[in-house]
Protein backbone atom coordinates (compact mmCIF):
# COMPACT_ATOMS: atom_id res chain seq x y z
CA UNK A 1 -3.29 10.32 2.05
CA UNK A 2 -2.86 8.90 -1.24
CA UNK A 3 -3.58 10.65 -4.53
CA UNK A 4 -6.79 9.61 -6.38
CA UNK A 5 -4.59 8.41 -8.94
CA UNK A 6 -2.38 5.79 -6.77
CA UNK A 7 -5.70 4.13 -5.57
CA UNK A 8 -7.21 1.08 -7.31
CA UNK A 9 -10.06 1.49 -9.58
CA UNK A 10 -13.22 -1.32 -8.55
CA UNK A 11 -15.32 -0.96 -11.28
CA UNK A 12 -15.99 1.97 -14.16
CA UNK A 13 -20.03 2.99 -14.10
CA UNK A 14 -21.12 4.20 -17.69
CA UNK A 15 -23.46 6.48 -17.90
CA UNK A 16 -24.24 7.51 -21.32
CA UNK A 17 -21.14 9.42 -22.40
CA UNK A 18 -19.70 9.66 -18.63
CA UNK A 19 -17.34 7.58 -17.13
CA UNK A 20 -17.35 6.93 -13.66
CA UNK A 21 -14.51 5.15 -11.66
CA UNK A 22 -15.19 4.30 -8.70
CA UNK A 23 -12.59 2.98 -5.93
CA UNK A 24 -12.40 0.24 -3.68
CA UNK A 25 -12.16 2.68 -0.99
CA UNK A 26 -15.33 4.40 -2.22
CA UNK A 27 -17.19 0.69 -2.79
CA UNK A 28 -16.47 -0.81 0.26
CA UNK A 29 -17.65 2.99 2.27
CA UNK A 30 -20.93 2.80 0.15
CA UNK A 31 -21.26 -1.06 1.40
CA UNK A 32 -21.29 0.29 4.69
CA UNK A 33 -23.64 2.81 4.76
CA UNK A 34 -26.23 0.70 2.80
CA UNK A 35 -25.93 -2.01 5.15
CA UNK A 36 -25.77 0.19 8.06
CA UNK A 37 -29.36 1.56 6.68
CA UNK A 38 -30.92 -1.80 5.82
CA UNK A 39 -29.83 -3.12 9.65
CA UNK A 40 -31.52 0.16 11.11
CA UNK A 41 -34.74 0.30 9.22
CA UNK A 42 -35.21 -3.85 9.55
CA UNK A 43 -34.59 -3.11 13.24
CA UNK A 44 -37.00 -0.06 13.18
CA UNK A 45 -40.10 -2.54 11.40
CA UNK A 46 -38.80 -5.56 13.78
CA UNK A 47 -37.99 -8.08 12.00
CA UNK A 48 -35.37 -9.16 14.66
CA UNK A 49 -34.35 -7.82 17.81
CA UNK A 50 -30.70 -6.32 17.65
CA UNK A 51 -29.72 -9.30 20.23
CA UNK A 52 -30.15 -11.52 17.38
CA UNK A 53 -28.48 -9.71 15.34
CA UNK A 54 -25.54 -9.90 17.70
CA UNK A 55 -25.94 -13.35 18.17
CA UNK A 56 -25.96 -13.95 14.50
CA UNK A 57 -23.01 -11.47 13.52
CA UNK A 58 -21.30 -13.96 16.25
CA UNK A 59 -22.29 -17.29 14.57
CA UNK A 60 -20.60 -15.89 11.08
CA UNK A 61 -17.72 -14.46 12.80
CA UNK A 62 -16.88 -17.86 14.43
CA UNK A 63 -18.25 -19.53 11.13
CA UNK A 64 -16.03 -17.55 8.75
CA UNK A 65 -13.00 -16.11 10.58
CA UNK A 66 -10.99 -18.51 12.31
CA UNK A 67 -6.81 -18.86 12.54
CA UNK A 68 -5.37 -21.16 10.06
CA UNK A 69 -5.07 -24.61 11.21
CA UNK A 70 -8.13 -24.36 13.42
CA UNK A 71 -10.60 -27.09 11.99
CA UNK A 72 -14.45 -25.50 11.70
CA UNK A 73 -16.86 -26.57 14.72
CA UNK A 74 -20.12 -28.76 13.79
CA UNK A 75 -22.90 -27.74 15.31
């Protein structure tokens, strides 16, 4: 695994005197987990029924992530 110091720095948090640096490892982890929490606790108070959510994670998937070349689909 790679030394702190070879890893790319995201963003610095300042904090009074104190300098934080935080990676893109640790940003994109941090992502995760608060969306992770967000999706559980919306589930929890049903807002949506994790089917939807499925069916919605779906629609963006085909929406955003296609191979090049391949022309988006109207709906």
């Amino acid at each position: 695994m790679a030394q702190k110091d070879d890893k790319k720095i995201a963003l610095k948090i300042v904090i009074g005197d104190k300098v934080k640096e935080v990676t893109f490892e640790e940003l994109c982890l941090s992502n995760n987990l608060a969306q992770e929490a967000l999706v559980r606790l919306l589930l929890k108070k049903k807002f949506f029924k994790s089917e939807e959510l499925l069916k919605e994670m779906e629609q963006v998937r085909k929406e955003r992530y296609r191979s090049s070349g391949e022309k988006p689909k109207k709906e």
